[in-house]
Protein backbone atom coordinates (compact mmCIF):
# COMPACT_ATOMS: atom_id res chain seq x y z
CA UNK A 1 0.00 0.00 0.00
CA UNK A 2 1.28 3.10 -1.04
CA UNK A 3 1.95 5.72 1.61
CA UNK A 4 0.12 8.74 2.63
CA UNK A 5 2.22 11.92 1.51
CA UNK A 6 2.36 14.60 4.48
CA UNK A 7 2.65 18.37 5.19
CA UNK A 8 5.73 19.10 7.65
CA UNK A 9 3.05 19.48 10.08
CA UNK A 10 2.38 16.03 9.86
CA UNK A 11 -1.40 16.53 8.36
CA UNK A 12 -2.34 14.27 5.02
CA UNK A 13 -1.81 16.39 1.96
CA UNK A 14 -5.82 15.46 1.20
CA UNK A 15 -6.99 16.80 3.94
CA UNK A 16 -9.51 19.51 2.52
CA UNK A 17 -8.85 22.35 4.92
CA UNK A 18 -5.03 23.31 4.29
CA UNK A 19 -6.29 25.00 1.18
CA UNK A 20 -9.75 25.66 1.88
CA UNK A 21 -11.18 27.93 4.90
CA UNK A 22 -14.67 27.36 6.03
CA UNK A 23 -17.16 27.75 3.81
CA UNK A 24 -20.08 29.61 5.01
CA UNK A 25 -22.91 29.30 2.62
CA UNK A 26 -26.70 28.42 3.09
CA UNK A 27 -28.99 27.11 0.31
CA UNK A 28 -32.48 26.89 -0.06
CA UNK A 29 -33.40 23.27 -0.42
CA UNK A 30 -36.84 21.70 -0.53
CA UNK A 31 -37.81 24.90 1.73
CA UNK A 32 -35.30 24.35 4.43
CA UNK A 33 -32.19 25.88 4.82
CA UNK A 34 -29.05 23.78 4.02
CA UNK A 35 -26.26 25.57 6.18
CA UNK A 36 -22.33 24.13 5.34
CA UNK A 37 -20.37 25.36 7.98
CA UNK A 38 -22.51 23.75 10.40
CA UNK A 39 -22.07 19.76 8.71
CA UNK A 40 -18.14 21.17 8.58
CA UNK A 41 -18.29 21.28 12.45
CA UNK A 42 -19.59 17.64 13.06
CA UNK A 43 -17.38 15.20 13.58
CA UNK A 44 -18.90 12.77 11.99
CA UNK A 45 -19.25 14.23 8.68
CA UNK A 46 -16.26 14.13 6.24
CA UNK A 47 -15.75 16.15 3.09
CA UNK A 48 -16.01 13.42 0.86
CA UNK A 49 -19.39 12.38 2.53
CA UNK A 50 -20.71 14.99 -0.44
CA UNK A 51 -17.72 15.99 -2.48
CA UNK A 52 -16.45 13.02 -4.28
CA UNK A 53 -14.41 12.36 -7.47
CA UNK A 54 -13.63 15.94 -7.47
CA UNK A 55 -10.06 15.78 -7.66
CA UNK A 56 -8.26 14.52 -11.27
CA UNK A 57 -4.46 13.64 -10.76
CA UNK A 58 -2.18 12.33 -7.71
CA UNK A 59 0.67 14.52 -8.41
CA UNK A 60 2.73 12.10 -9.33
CA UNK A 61 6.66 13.45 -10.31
CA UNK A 62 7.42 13.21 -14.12
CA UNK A 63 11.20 12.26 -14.41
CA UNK A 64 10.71 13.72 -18.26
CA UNK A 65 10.20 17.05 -16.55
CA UNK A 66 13.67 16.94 -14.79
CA UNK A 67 15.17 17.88 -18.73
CA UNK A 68 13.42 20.77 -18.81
CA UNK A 69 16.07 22.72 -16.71
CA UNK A 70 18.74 19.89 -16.42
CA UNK A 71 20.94 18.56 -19.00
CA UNK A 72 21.36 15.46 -16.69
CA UNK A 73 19.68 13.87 -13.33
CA UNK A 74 20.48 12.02 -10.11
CA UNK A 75 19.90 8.24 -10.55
CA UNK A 76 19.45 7.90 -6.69
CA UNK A 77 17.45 10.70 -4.66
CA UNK A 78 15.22 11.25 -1.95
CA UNK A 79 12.09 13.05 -1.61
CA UNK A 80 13.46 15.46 1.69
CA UNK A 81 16.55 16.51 -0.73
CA UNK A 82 14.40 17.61 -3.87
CA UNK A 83 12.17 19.52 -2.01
CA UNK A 84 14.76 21.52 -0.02
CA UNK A 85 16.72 22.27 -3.17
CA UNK A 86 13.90 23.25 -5.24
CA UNK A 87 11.92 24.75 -3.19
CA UNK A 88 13.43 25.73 -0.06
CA UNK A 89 16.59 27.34 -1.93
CA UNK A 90 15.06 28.03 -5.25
CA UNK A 91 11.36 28.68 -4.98
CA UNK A 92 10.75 26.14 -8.00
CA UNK A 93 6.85 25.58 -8.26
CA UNK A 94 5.17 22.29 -7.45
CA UNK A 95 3.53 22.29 -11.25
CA UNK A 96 7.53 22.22 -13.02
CA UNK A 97 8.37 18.41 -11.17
CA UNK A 98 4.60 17.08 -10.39
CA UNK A 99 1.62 16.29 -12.85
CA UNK A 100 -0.94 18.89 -12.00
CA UNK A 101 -3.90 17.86 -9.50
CA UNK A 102 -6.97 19.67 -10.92
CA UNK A 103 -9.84 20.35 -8.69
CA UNK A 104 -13.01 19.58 -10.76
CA UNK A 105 -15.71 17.23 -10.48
CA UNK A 106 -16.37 13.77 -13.08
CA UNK A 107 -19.00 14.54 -15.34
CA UNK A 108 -20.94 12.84 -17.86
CA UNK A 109 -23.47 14.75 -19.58
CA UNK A 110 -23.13 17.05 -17.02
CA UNK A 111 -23.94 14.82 -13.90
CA UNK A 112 -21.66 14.46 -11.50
CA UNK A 113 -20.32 10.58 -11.62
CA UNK A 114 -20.44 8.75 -8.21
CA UNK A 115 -17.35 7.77 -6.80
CA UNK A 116 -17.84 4.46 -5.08
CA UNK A 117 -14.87 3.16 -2.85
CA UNK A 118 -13.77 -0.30 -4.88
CA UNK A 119 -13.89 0.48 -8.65
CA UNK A 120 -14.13 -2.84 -9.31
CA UNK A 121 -18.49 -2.01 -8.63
CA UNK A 122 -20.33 -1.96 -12.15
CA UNK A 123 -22.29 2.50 -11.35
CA UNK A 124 -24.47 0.21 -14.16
CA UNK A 125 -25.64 -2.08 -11.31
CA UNK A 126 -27.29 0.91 -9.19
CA UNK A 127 -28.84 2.85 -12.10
CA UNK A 128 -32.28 2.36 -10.41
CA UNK A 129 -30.54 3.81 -7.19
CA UNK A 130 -29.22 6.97 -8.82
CA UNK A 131 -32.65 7.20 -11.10
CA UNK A 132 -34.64 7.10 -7.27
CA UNK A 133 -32.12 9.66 -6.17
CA UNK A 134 -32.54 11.99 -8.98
CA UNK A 135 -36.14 11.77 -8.67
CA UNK A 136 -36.69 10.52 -12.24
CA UNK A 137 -37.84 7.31 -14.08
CA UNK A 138 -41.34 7.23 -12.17
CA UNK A 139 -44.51 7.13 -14.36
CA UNK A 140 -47.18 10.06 -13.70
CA UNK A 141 -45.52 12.82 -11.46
CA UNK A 142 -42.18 15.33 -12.38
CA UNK A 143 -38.60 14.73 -11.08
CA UNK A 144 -38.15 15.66 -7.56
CA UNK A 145 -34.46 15.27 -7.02
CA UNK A 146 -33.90 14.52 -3.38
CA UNK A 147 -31.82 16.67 -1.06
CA UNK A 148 -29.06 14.05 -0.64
CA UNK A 149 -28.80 13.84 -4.62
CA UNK A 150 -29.18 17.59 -4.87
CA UNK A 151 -25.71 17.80 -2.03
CA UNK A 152 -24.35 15.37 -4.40
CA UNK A 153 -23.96 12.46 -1.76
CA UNK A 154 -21.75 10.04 -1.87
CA UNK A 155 -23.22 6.24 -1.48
CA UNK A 156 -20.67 5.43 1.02
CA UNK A 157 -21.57 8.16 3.36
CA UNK A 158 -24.43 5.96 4.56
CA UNK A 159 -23.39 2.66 2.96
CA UNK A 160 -20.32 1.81 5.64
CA UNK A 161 -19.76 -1.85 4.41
CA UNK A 162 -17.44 -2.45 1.10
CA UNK A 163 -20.24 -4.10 -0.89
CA UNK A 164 -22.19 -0.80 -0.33
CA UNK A 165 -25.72 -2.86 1.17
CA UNK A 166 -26.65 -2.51 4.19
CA UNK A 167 -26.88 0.59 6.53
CA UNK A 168 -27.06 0.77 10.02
CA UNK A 169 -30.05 3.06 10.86
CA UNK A 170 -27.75 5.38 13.43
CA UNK A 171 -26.03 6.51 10.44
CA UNK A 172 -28.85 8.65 9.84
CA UNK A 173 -27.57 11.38 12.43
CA UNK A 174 -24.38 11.63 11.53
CA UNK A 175 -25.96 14.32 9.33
CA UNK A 176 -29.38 14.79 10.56
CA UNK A 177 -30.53 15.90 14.04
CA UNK A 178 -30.54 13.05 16.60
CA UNK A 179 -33.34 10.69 16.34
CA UNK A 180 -33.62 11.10 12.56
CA UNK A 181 -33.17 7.34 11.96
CA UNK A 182 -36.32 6.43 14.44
CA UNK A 183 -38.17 8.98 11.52
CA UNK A 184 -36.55 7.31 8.43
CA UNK A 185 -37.83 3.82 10.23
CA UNK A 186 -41.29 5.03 10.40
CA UNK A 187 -41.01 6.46 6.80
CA UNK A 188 -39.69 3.04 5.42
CA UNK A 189 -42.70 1.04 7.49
CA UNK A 190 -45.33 3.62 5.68
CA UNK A 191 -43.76 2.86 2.37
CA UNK A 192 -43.64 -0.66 2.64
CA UNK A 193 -47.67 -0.86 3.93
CA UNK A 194 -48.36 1.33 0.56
CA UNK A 195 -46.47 -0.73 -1.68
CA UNK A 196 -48.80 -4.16 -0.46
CA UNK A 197 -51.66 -1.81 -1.01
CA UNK A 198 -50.50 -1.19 -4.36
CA UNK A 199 -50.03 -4.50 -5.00
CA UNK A 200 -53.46 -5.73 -4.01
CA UNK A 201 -55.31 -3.23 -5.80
CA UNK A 202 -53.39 -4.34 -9.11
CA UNK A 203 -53.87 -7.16 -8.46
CA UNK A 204 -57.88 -6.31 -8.52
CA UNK A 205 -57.43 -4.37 -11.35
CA UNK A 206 -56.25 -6.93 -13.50
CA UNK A 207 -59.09 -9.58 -12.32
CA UNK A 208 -61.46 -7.19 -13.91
CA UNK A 209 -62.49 -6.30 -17.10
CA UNK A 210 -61.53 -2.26 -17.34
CA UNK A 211 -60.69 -1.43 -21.39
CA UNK A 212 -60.24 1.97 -20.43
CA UNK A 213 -57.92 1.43 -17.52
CA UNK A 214 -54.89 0.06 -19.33
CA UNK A 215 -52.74 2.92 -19.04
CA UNK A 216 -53.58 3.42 -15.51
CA UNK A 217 -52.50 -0.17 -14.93
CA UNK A 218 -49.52 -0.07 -16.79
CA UNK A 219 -48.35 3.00 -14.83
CA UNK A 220 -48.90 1.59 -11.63
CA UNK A 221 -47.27 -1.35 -12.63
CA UNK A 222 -44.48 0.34 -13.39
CA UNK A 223 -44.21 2.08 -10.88
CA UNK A 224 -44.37 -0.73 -8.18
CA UNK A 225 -41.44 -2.73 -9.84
CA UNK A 226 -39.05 0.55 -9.89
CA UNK A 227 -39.81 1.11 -6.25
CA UNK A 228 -38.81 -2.38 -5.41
CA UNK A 229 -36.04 -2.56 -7.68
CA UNK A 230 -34.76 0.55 -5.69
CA UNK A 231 -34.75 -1.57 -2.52
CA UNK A 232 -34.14 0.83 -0.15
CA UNK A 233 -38.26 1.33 0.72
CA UNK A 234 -38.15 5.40 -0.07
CA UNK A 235 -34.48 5.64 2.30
CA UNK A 236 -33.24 6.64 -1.16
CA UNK A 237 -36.01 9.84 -1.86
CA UNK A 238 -38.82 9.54 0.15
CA UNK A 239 -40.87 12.36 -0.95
CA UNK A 240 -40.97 10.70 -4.22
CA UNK A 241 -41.60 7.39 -3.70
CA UNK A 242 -44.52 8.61 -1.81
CA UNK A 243 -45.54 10.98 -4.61
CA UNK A 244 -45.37 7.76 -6.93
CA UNK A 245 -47.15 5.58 -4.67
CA UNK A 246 -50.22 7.97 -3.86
CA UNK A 247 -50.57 8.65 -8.03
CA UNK A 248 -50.91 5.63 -8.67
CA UNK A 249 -52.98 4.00 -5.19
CA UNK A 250 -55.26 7.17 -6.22
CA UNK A 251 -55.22 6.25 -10.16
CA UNK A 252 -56.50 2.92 -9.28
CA UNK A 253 -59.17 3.26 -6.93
CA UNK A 254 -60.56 5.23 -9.20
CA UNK A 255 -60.99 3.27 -11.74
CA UNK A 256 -62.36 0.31 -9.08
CA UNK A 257 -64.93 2.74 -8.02
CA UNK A 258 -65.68 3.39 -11.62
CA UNK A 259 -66.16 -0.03 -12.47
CA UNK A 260 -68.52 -1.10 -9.63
């Protein structure tokens, strides 16, 4: 394992704050008020938690770039001796030996690309998860990113486990006020009662003859399998999977009442 590179002080060269101060910004999200400084303060809450694959580059020396002011090099040096000769005597920027490090997230189409720990993981395998978190891919209602996708978070700020599955409901108030996972727990429950409503009144629906009542049952349908493929029971964007779930519950006892 390769290992860390330290200041003088000691402090991993990653660390965020040796080049950034403390960012005080609010933003308006969903009607609340997102404050950063105050998720910089928590312990428990790391950078990376929301800024990930933002950095392109590890700095990495270029021997090439020695010719550019020497004729010929040192087969045998150390680390300590380059950097008190270039840049303690001679001021030489970092950019003239290293590969540049560029600050800047991964796009694609212009949406940020997750960063999950272990690239060996297929980001194919959780398109459902992203779609939930964007908010999109439902039948009958507009996108309604959720907060967490909006703050760009990364899945291993609540998935702690290297195959990214489970999460342990605490995890919740890391970022949230205390007790926030005893509210995502009663959130999940309602979802999951919903979805077996869903599921029985398709389940009607189909018994009976309704010609004009296709598209309702398609959309519901569809609907029902996206939220399961998700898997997380609304953890992923509640306020939509509820959105999706009351469409189509309401879309289909309509159409019951109509037909009786």
């Amino acid at each position: 394992m390769q290992q860390a590179l330290l200041t003088r002080e000691k402090q991993p060269i990653s660390e965020c704050t040796l080049c950034h101060a403390p960012v005080e910004k609010t933003i308006q999200i969903y009607g609340n008020t997102f404050n950063h400084i105050a998720y910089e303060e928590r312990k428990n809450v790391g950078c990376s938690d929301c800024h990930f694959a933002v950095v392109q580059g590890n700095g990495a020396v270029v021997r090439e770039n020695c010719y550019v002011c020497h004729q010929t090099i040192q087969e045998k040096y150390t680390a300590p001796d380059m950097h008190d000769i270039h840049i303690m005597n001679h001021k030489t920027s970092c950019v003239a030996c290293h590969s540049a490090i560029i600050h800047t997230a991964m796009k694609k189409n212009g949406v940020v690309l997750s960063n999950i720990p272990n690239r060996t993981f297929d980001l194919s395998l959780y398109k459902t998860q992203w779609m939930v978190m964007a908010g999109t891919g439902g039948a009958g209602i507009a996108d309604e990113p959720d907060p967490m996708f909006i703050a760009t978070l990364n899945c291993s700020a609540c998935h702690k486990d290297v195959l990214l599955s489970k999460v342990a409901p605490e995890v919740c108030n890391n970022c949230h006020d205390s007790g926030f996972d005893k509210i995502v727990s009663e959130q999940i429950s309602f979802v999951s009662k919903r979805m077996r409503l869903l599921k029985l009144l398709l389940k009607r629906a189909k018994k009976l003859p309704l010609p004009n009542a296709g598209h309702v049952i398609t959309e519901a349908e569809s609907n029902y399998y996206f939220i399961k493929e998700d898997g997380s029971n609304g953890a992923h964007n509640i306020k939509y999977v509820k959105d999706l779930l009351e469409y189509s519950i309401t879309k289909l006892n309509q159409v019951l009442q109509e037909s009786t």
